[in-house]
N, C-alpha and C. Protein backbone atom coordinates (compact mmCIF):
# COMPACT_ATOMS: atom_id res chain seq x y z
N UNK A 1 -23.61 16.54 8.36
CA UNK A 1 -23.52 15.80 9.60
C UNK A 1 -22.06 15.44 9.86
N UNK A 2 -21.87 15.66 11.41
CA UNK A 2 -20.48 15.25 11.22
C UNK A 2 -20.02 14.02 12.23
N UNK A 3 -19.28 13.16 11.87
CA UNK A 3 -19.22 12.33 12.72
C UNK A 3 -17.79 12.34 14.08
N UNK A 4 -17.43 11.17 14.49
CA UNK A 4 -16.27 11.38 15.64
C UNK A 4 -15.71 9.85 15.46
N UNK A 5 -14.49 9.73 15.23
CA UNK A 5 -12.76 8.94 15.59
C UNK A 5 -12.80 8.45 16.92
N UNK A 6 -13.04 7.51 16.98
CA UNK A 6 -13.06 6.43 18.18
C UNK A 6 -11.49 5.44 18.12
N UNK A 7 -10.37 6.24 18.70
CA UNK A 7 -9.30 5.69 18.77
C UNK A 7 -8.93 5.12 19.90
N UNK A 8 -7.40 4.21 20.24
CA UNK A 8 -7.02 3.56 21.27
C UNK A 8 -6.18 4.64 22.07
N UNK A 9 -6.64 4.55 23.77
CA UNK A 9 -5.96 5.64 24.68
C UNK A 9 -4.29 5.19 24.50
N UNK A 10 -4.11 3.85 23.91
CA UNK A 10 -2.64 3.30 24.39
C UNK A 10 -1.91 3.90 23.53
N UNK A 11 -2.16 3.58 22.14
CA UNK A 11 -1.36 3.70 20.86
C UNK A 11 -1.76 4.45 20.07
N UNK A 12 -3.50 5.30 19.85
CA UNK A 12 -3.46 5.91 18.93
C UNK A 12 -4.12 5.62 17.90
N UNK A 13 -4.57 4.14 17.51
CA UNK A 13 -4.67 3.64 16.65
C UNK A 13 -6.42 3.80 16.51
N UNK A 14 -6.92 3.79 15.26
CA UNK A 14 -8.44 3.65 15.12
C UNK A 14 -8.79 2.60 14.85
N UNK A 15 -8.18 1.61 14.87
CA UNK A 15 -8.51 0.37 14.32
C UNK A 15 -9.35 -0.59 15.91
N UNK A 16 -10.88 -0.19 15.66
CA UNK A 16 -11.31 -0.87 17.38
C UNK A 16 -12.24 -1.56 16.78
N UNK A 17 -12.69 -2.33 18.02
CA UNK A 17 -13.72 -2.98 17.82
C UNK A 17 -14.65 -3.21 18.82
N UNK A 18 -15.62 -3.03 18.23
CA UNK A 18 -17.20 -2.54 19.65
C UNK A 18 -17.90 -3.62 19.99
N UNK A 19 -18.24 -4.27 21.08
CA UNK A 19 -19.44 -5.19 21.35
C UNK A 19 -20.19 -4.77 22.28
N UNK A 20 -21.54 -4.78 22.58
CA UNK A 20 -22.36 -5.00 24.17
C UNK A 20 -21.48 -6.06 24.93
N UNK A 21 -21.55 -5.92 26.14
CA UNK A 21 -20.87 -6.73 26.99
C UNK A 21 -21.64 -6.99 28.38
N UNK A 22 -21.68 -7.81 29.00
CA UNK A 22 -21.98 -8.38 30.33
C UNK A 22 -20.88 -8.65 31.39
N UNK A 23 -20.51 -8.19 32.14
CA UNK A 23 -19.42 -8.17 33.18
C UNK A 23 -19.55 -8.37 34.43
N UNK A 24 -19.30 -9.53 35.04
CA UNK A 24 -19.65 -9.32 36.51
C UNK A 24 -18.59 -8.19 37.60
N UNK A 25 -19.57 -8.05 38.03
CA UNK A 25 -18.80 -6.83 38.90
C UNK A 25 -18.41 -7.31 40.01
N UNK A 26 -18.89 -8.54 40.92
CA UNK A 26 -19.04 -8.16 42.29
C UNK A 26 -20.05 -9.12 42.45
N UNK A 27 -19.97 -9.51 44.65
CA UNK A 27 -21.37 -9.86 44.88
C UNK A 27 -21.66 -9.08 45.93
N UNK A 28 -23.09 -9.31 46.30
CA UNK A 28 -23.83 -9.03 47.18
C UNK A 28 -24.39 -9.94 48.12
N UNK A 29 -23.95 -10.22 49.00
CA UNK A 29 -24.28 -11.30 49.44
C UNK A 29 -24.34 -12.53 48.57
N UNK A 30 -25.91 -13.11 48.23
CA UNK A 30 -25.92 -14.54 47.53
C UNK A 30 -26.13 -13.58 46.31
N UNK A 31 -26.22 -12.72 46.30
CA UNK A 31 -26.80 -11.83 44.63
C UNK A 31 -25.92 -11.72 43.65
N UNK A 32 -25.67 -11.59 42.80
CA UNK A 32 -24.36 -11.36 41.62
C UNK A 32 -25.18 -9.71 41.26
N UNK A 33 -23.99 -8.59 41.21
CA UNK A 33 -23.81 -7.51 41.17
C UNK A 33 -23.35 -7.02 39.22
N UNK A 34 -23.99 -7.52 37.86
CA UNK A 34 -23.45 -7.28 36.58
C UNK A 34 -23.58 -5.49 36.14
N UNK A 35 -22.72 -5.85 34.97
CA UNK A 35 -22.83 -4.77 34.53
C UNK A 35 -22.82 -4.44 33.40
N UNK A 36 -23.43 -3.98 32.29
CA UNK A 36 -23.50 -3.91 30.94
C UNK A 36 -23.30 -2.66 30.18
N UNK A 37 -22.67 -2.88 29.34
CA UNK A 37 -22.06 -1.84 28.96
C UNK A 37 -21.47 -1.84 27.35
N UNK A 38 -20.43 -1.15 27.34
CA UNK A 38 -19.57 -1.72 25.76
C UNK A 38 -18.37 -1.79 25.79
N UNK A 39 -18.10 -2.84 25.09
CA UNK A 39 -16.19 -3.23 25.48
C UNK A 39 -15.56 -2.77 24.36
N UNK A 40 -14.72 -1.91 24.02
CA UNK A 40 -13.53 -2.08 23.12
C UNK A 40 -12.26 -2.36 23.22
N UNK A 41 -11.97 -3.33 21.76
CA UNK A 41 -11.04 -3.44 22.07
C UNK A 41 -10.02 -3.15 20.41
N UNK A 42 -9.16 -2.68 20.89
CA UNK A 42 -7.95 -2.13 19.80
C UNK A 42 -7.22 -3.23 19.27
N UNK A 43 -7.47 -3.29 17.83
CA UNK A 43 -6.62 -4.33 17.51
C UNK A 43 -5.26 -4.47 16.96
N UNK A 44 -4.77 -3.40 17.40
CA UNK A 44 -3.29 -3.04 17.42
C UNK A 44 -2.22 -3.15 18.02
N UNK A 45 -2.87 -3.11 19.31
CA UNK A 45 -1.99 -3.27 20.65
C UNK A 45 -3.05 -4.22 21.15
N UNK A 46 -3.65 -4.76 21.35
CA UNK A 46 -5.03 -5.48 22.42
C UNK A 46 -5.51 -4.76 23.82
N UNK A 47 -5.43 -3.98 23.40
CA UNK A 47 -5.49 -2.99 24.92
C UNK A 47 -7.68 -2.95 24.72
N UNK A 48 -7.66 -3.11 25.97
CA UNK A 48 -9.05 -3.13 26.33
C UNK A 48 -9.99 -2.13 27.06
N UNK A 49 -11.01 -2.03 26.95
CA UNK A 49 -11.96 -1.05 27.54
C UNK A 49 -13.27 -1.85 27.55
N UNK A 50 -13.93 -0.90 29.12
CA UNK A 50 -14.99 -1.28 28.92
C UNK A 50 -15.81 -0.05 29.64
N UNK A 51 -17.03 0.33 29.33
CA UNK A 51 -18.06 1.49 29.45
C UNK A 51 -18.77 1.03 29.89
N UNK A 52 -19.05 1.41 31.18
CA UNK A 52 -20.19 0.75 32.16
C UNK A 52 -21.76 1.84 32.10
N UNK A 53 -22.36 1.15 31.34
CA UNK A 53 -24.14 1.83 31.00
C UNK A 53 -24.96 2.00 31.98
N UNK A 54 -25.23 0.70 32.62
CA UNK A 54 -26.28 0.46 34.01
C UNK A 54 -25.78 -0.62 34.72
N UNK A 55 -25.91 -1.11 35.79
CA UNK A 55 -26.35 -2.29 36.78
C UNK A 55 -27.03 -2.90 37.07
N UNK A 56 -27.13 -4.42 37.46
CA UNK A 56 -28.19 -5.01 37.65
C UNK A 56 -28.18 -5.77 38.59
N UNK A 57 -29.25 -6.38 39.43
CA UNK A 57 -28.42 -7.16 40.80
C UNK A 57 -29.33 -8.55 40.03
N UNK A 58 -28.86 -9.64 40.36
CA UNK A 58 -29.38 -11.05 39.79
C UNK A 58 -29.22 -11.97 40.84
C-alpha cells in the first residue's frame, strides 16, 4: 500500500496539521451560508488552508 506527503504550498515543509472545520462563508439574506471542510495548517511558516467539502444554509 502506498501512501501520499501532504506538504505546505508556501515552504515545502511536511510538518501540517489537519482539523474538520466550520467556516462561515457568507449570507443569504437572514440565512448564514457555512461551510465545512478541512483546514491545514503548516507549522513552519503558519500559512493556512482550507478545503471546502459541502455547504449548508442555517
Amino acid at each position: 500500500m502506498t501512501g501520499f506527503k501532504i506538504s505546505c504550498g508556501n515552504c515545502g515543509s511536511d510538518k501540517i496539521v489537519e482539523k474538520s472545520a466550520h467556516n462561515l462563508l457568507g449570507q443569504s439574506g437572514e440565512r448564514s451560508i457555512y461551510g465545512e471542510g478541512i483546514q491545514r495548517k503548516c507549522l513552519n511558516c503558519g500559512n493556512e488552508d482550507f478545503s471546502l467539502l459541502k455547504t449548508r444554509l442555517t
